[in-house]
Protein backbone atom coordinates (compact mmCIF):
# COMPACT_ATOMS: atom_id res chain seq x y z
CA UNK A 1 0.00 0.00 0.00
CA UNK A 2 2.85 2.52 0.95
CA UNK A 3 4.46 1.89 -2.34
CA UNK A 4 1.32 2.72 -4.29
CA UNK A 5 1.35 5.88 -2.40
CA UNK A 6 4.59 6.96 -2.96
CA UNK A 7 4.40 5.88 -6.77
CA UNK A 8 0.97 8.39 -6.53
CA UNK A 9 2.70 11.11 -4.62
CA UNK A 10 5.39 11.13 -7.44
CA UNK A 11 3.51 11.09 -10.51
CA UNK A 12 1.46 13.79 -9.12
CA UNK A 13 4.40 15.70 -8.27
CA UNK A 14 5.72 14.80 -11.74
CA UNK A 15 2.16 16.28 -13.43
CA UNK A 16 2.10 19.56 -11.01
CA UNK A 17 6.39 19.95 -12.03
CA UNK A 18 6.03 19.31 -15.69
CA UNK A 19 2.82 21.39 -16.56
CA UNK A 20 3.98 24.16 -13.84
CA UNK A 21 6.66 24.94 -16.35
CA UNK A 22 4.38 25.92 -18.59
CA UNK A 23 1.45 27.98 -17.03
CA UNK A 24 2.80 31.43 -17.89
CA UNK A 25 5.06 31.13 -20.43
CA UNK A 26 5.68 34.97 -21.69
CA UNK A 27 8.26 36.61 -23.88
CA UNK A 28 11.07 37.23 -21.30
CA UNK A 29 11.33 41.05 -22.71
CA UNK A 30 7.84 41.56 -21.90
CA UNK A 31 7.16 42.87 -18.22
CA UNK A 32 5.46 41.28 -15.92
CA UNK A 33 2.38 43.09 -14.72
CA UNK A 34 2.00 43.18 -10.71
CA UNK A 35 5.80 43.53 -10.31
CA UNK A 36 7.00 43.75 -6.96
CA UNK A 37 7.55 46.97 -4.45
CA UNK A 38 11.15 46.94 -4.92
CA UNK A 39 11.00 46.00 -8.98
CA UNK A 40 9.06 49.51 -9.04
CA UNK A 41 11.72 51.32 -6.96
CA UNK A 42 14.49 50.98 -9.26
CA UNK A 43 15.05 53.60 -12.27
CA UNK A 44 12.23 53.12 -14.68
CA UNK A 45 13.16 50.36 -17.16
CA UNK A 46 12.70 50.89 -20.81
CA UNK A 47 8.98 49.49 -20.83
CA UNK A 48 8.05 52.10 -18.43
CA UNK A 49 9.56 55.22 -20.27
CA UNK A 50 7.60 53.79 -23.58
CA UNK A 51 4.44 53.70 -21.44
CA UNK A 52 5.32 56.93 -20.07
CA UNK A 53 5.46 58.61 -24.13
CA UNK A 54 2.49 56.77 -25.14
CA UNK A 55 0.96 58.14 -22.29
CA UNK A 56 2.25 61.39 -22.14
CA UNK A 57 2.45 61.54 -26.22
CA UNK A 58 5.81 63.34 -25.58
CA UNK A 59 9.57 62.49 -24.85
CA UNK A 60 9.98 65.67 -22.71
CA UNK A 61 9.43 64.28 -19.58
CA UNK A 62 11.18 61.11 -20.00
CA UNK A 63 14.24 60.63 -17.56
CA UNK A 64 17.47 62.63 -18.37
CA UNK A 65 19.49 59.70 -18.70
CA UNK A 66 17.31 58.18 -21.22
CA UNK A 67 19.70 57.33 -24.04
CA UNK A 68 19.46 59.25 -27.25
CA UNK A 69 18.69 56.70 -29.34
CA UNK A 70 16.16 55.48 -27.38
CA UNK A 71 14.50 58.91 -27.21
CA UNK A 72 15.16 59.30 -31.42
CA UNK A 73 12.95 55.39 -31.44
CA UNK A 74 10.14 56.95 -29.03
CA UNK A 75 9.39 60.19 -31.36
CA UNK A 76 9.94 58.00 -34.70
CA UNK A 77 6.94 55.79 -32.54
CA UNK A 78 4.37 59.16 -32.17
CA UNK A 79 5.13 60.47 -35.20
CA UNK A 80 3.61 56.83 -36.48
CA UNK A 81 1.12 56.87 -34.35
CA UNK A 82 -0.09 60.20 -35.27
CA UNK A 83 -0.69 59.07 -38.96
CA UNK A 84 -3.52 57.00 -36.91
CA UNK A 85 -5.12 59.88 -35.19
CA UNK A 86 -3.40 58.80 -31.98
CA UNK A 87 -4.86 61.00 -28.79
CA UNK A 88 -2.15 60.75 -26.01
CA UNK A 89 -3.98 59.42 -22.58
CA UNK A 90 -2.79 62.53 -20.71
CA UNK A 91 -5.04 64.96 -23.17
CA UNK A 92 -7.61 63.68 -20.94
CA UNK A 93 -6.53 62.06 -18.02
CA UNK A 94 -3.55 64.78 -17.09
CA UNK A 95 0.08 63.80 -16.71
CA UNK A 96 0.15 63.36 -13.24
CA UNK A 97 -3.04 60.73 -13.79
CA UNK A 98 -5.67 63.06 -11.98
CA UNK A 99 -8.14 63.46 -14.65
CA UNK A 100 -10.18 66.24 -15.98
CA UNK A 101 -12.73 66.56 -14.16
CA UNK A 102 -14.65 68.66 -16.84
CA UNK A 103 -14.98 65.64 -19.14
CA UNK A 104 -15.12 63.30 -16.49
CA UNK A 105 -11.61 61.83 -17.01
CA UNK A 106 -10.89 58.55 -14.83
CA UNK A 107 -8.65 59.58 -11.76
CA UNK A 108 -6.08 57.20 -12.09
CA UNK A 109 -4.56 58.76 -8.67
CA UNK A 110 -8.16 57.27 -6.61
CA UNK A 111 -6.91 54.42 -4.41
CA UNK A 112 -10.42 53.12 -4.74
CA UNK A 113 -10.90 53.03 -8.33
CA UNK A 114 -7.16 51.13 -8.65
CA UNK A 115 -8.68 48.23 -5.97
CA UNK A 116 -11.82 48.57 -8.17
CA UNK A 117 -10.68 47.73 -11.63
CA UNK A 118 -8.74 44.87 -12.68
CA UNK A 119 -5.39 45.43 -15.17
CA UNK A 120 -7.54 43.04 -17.81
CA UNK A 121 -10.38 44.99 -17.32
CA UNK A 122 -7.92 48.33 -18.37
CA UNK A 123 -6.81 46.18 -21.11
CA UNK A 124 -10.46 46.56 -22.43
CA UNK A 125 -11.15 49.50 -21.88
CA UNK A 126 -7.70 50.77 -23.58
CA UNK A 127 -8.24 47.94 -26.89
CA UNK A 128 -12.60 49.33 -26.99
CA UNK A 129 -12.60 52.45 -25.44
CA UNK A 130 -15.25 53.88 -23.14
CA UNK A 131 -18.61 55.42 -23.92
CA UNK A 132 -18.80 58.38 -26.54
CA UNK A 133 -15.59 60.44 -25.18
CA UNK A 134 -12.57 57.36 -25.02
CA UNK A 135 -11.81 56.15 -28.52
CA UNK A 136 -10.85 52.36 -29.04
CA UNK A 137 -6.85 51.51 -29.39
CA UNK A 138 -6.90 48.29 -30.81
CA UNK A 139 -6.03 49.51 -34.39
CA UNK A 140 -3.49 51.99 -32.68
CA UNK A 141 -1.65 50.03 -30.26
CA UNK A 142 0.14 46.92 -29.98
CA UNK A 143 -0.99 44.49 -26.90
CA UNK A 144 2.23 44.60 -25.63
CA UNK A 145 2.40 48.70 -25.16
CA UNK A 146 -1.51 48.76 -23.64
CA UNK A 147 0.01 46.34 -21.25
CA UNK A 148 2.76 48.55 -20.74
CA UNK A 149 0.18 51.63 -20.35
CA UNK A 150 -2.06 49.63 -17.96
CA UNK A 151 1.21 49.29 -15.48
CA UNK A 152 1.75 52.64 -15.89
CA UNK A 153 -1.23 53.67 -15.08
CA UNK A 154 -1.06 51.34 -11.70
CA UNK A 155 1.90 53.77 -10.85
CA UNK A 156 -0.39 56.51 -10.35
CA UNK A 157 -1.92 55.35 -7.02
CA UNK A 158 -1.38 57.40 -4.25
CA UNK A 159 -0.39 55.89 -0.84
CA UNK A 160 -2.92 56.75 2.29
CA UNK A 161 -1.12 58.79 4.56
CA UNK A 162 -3.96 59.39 6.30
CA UNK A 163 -5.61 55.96 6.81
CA UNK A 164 -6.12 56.36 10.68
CA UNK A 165 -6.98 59.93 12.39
CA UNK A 166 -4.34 61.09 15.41
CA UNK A 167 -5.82 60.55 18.21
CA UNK A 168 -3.18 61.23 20.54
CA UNK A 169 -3.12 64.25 23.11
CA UNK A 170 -6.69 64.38 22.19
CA UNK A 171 -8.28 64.45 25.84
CA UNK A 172 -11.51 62.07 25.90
CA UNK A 173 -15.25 63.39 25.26
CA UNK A 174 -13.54 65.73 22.46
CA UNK A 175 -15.64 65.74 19.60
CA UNK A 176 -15.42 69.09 17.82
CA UNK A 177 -12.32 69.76 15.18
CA UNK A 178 -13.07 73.55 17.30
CA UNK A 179 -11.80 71.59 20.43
CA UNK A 180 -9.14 70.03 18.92
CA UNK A 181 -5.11 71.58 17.82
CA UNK A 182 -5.15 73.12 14.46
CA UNK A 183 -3.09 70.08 13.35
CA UNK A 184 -5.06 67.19 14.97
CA UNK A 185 -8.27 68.78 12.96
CA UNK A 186 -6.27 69.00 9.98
CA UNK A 187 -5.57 65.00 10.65
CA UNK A 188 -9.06 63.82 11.19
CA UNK A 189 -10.96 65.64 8.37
């Protein structure tokens, strides 16, 4: 019985090995989407300055130690994309990912809306577009640079500073921001 166990154990182990090495297979030059805290710290690798033109449909605020050649490849890529009627994301959505409010713009900056939508759900939206006012990419952009635009975009997320109100100092039954030191109000609003 114990050997018909372990033979079991060992073909599963086998099955979950051998097909394991195949769930995900990617290009290895592609990124992968979700990278890690620290993968984001680092200087932006050359995915993210790409995302950052097609976003920004501009090289000007691409790192200064982007290399010229690189920068000579991004405008070559806009001036393309132009000749397709190409409408940079941050016409609408701003550069720093806030939105325009006039038009309605997604906030890409609104912790809630990043936890809301799903990076294939941006794919989507990026390859259809989005009611009457977001045009569709899919004619315009490769899959591989909306990917790049959708982690991007995840960039934009501010981090709560503010997640708990200071409560400290603050003497018990105080329930007015009047009561309270200019800077505790500030905290709790």
């Amino acid at each position: 019985m114990t050997d018909k166990v372990k033979t079991v154990a060992l073909l599963g182990l086998t099955a979950v090995m051998a097909t394991g090495c195949f769930v995900g297979a990617r290009n290895a030059s592609e990124p992968r989407l979700g990278s890690s805290s620290i993968a984001a710290s680092r200087t932006a690798p050359a995915y993210l300055r790409e995302a950052q033109v097609l976003y920004e449909g501009s090289t000007d605020g691409l790192p200064k130690d982007t290399p010229a050649d690189e920068i000579a490849h991004y405008k070559a890529m806009l001036a393309e994309l132009q000749t397709r009627n190409y409408a940079a994301c941050a016409g609408c959505h701003q550069v720093n990912g806030g939105g325009n409010k006039a038009i309605n713009a997604t906030n890409f900056q609104d912790a809630g809306w990043q936890a809301n939508n799903s990076s294939p759900g941006m794919v989507t939206s990026i390859v259809n577009g989005k009611g009457k006012v977001m045009p569709a990419y899919k004619d315009k952009l490769t899959l591989q640079q909306i990917n790049y635009l959708v982690e991007y975009i995840r960039r934009f997320e501010k981090k709560r500073t503010d997640a708990a109100p200071i409560t400290a100092g603050i003497p018990s039954g105080t329930t007015t921001p009047a009561e309270l030191p200019v800077a505790e109000a500030t905290a709790q609003r």
